[in-house]
N, C-alpha and C. Protein backbone atom coordinates (compact mmCIF):
# COMPACT_ATOMS: atom_id res chain seq x y z
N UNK A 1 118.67 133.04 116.23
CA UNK A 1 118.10 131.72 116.18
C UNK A 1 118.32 131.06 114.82
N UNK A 2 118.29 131.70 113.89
CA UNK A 2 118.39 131.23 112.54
C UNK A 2 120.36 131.06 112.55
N UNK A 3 121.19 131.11 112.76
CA UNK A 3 122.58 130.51 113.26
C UNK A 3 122.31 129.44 114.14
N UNK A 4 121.45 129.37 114.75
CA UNK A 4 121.49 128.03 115.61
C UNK A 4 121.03 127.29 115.08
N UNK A 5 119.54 126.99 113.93
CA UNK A 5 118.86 126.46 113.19
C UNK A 5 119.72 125.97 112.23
N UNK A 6 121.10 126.53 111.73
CA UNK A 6 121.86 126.19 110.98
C UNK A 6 122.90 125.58 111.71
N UNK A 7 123.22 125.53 112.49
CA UNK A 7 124.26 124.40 113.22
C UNK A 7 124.04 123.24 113.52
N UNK A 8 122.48 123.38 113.90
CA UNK A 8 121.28 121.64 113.89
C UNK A 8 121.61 121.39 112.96
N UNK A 9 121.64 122.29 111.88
CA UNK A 9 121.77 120.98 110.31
C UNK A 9 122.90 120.71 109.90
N UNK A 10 123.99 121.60 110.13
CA UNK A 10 125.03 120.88 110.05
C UNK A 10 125.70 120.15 110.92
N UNK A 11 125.38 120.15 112.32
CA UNK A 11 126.08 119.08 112.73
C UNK A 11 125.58 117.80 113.08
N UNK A 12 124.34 118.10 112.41
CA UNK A 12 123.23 116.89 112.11
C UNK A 12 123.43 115.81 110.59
N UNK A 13 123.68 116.91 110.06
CA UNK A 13 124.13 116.48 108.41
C UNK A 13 125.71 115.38 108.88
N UNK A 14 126.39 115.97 109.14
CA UNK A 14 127.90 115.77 109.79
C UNK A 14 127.77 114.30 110.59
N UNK A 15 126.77 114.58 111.29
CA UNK A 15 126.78 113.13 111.79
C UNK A 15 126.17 111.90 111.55
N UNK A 16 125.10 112.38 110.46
CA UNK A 16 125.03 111.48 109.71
C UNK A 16 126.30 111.03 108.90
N UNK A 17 126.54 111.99 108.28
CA UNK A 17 127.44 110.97 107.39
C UNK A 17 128.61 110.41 107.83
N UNK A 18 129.10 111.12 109.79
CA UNK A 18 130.67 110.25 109.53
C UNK A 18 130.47 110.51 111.55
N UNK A 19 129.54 109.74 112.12
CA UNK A 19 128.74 109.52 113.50
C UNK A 19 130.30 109.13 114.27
N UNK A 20 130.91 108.47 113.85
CA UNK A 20 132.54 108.44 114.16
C UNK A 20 133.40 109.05 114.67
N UNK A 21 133.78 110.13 113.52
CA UNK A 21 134.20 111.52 113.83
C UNK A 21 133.99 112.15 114.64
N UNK A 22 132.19 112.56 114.31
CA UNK A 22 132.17 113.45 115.63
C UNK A 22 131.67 113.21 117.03
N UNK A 23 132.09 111.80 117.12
CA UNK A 23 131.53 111.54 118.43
C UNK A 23 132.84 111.38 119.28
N UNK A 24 134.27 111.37 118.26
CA UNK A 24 135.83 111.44 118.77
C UNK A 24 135.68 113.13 118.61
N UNK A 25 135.34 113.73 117.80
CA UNK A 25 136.00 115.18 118.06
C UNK A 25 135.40 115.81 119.69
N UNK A 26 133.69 114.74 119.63
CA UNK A 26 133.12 115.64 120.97
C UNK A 26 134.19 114.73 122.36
N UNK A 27 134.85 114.16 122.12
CA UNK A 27 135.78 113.23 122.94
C UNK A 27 134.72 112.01 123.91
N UNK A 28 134.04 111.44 123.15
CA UNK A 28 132.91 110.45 123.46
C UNK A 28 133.42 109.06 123.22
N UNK A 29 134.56 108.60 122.68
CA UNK A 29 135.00 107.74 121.71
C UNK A 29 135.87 107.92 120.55
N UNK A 30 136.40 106.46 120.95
CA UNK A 30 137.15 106.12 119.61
C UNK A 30 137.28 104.96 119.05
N UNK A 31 137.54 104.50 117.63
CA UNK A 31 137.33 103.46 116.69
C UNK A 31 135.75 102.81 116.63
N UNK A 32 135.30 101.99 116.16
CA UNK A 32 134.48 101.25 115.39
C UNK A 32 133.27 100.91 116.86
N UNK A 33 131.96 101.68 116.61
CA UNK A 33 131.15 101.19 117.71
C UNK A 33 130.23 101.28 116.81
N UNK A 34 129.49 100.38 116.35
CA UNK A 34 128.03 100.22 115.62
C UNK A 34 127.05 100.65 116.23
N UNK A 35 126.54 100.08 117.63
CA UNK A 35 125.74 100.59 118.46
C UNK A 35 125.78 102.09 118.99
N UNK A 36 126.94 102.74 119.16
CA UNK A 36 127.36 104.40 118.89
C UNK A 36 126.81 105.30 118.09
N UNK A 37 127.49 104.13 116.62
CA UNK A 37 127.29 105.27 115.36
C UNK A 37 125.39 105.61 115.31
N UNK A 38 124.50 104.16 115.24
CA UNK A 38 122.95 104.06 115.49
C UNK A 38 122.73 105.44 116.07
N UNK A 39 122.86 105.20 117.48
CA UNK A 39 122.23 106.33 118.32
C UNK A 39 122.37 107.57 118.48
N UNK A 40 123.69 107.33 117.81
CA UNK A 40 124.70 108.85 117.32
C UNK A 40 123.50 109.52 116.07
N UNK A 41 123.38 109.02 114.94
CA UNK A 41 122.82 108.99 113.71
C UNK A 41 120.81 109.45 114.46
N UNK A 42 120.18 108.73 115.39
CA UNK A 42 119.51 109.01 115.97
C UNK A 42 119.05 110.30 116.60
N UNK A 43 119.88 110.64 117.45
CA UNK A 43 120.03 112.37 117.82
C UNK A 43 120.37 112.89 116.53
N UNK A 44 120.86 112.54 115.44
CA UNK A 44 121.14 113.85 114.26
C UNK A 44 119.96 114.21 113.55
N UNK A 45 119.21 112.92 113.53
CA UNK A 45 118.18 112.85 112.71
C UNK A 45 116.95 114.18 113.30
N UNK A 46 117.22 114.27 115.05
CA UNK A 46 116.78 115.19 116.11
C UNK A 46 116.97 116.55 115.58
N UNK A 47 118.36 117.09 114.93
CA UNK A 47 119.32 118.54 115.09
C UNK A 47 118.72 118.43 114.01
N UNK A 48 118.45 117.41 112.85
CA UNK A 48 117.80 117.99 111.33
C UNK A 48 116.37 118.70 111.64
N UNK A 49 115.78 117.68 112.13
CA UNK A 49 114.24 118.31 112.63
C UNK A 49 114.25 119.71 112.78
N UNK A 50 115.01 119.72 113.75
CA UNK A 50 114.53 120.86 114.32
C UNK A 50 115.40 122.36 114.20
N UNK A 51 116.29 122.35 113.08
CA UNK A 51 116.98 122.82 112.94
C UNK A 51 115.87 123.16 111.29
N UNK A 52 115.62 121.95 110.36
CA UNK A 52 114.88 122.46 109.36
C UNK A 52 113.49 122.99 110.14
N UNK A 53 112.78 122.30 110.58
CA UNK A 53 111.62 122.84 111.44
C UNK A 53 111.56 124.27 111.74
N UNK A 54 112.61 124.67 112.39
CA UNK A 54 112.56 126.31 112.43
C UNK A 54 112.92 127.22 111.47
N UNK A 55 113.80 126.67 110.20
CA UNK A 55 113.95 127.80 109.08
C UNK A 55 112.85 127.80 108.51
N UNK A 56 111.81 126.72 108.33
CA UNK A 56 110.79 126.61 106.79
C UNK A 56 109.44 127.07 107.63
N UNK A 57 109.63 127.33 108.70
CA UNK A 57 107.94 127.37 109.68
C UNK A 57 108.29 129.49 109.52
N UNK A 58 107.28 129.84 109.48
CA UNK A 58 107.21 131.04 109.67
C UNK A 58 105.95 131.55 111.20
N UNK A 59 106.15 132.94 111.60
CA UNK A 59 105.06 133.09 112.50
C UNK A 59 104.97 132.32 113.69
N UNK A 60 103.63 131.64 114.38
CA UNK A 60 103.40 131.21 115.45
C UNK A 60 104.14 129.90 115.18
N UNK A 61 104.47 129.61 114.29
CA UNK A 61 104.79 127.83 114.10
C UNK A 61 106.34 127.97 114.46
N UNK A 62 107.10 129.37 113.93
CA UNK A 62 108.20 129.25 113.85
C UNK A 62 108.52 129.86 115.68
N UNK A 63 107.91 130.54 116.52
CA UNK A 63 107.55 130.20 117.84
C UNK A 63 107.87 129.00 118.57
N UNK A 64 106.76 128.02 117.85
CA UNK A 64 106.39 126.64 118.22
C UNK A 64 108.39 126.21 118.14
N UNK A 65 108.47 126.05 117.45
CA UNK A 65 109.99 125.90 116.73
C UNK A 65 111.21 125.68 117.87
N UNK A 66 111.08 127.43 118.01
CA UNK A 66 112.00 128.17 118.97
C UNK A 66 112.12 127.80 120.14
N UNK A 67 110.69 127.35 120.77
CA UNK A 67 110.40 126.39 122.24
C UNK A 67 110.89 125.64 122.19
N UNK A 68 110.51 124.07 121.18
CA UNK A 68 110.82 122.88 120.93
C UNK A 68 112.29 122.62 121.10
N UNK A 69 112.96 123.83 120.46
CA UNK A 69 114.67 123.74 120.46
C UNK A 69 115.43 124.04 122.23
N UNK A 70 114.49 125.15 122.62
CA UNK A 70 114.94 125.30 124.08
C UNK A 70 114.55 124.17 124.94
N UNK A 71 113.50 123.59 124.80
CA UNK A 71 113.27 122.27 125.76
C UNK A 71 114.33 121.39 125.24
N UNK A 72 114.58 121.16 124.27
CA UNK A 72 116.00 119.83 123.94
C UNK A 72 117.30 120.35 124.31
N UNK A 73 117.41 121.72 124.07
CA UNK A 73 118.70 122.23 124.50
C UNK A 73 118.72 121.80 126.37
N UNK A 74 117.46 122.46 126.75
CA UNK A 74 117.75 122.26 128.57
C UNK A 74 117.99 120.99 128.61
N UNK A 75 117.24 119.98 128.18
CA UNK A 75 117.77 118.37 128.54
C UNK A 75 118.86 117.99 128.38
N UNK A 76 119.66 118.63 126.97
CA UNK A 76 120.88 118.37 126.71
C UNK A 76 122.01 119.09 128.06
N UNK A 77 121.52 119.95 128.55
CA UNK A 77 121.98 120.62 129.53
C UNK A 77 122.47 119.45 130.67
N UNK A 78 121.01 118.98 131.06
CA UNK A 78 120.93 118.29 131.98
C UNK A 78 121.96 116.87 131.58
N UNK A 79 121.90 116.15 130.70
CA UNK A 79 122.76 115.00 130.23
C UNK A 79 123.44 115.56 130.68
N UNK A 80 124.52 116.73 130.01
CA UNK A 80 125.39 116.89 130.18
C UNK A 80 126.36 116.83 131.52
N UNK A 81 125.98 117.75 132.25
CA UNK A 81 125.92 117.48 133.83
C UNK A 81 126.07 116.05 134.49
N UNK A 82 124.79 115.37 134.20
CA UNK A 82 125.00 113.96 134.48
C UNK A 82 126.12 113.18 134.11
N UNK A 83 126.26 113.56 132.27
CA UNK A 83 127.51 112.78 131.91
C UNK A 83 129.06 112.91 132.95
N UNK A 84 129.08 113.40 134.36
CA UNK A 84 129.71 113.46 135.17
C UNK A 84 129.52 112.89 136.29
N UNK A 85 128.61 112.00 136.24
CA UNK A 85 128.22 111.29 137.58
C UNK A 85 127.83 109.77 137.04
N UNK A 86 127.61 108.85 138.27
CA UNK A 86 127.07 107.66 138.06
C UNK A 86 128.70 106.69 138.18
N UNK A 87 128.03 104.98 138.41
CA UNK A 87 128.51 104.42 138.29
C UNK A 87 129.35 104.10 137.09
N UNK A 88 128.86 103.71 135.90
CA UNK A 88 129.01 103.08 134.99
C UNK A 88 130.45 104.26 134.65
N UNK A 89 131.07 104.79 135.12
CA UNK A 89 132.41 106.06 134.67
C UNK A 89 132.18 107.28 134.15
N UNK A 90 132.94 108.32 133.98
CA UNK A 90 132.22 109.36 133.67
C UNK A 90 133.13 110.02 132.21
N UNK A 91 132.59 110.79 131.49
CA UNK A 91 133.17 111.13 130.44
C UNK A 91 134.31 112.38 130.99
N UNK A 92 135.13 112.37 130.33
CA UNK A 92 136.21 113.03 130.43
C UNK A 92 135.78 114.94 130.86
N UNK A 93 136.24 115.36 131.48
CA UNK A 93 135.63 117.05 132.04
C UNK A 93 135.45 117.89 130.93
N UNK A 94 136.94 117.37 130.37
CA UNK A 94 137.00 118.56 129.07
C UNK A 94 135.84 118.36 127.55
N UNK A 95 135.53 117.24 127.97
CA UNK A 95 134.55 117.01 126.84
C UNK A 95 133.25 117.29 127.55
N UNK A 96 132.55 116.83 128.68
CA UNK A 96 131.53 117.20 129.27
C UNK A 96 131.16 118.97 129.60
N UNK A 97 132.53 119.63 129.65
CA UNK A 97 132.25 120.67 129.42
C UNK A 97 132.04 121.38 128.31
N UNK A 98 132.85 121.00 127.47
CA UNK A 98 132.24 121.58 125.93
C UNK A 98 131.07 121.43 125.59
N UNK A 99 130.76 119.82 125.72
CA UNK A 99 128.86 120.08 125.01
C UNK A 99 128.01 120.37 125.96
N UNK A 100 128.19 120.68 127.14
CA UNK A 100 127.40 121.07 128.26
C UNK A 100 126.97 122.66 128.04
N UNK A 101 128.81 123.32 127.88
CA UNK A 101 128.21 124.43 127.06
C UNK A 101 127.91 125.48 125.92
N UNK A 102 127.93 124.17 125.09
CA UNK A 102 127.35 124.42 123.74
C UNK A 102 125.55 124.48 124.30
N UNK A 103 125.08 123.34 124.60
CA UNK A 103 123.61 123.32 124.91
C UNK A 103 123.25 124.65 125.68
N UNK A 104 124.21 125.13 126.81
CA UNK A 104 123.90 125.89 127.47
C UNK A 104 123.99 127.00 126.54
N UNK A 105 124.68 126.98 126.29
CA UNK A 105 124.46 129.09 124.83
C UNK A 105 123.17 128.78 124.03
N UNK A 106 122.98 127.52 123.64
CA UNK A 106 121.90 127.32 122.97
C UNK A 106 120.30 127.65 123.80
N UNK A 107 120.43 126.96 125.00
CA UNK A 107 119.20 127.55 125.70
C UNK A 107 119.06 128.60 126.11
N UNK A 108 120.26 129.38 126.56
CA UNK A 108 120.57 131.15 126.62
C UNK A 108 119.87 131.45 125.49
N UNK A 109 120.25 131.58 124.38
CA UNK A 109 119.98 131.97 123.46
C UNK A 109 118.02 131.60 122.95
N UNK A 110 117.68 130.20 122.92
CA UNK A 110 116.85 130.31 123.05
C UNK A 110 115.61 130.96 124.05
N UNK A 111 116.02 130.79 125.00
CA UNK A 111 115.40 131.49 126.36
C UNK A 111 115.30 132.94 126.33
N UNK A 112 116.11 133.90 125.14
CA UNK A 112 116.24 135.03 125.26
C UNK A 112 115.02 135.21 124.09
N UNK A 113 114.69 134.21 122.62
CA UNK A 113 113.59 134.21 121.97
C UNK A 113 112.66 134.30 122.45
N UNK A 114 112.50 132.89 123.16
CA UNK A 114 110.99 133.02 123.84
C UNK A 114 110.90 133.78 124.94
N UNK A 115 110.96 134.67 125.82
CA UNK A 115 111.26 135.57 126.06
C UNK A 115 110.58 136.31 125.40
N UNK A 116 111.08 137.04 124.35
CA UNK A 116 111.19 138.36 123.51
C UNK A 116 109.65 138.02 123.02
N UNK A 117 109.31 136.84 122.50
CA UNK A 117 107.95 136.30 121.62
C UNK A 117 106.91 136.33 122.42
N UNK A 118 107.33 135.72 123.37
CA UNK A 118 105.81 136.24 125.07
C UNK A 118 105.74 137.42 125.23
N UNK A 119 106.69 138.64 125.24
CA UNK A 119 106.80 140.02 125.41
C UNK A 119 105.87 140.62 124.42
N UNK A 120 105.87 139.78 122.99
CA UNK A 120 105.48 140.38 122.14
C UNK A 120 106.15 140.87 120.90
């Protein structure tokens, strides 16, 4: 979990500073979208949270943490998926599959924490 806590921040950090980039590397776009970069910059501000949230929390908080990240990961799950349906066009496969399963190792992974933390 603490590798995943560190990928929130960097690819949170990352998109703050260049929302552009990686919204062409995730194959979402290309050139100059203001309204993009915003909402792009929006979700990063998300991966900082909770990415710092779980290194600096120790104990039941850092628990609390570990959940918080698996409930955003499953939603991201779910976007993802969606980002293949609907009117409005659909994002390209090869990109919908990549961050579909990035989120998905992420909730694996989380799901295997909490898990282990209810066990005891």
């Amino acid at each position: 979990m603490v590798r995943i806590a560190q990928a929130r921040l960097a690819v949170g950090a990352a998109t703050m500073v260049a929302p552009g980039l990686v919204v062409k590397v995730m194959g979402l776009g290309d050139g100059r979208d203001p309204g993009r970069d915003v909402v792009a910059r929006m979700l990063a501000s998300r991966e900082i949270a909770l990415g710092a949230g779980y290194l600096l929390s120790k104990g039941p908080s850092r628990r609390l943490w570990a959940r918080l990240g698996l409930v955003v990961d499953s939603f991201d799950v779910l976007a993802g998926l969606k980002s293949r349906s609907g009117k409005g066009g659909k994002v390209p496969l090869w990109a919908a599959t990549g961050f579909t399963m990035i989120a998905a190792t992420g909730s694996a992974i989380g799901l295997a924490k909490v898990t282990k933390d209810l066990k005891g």
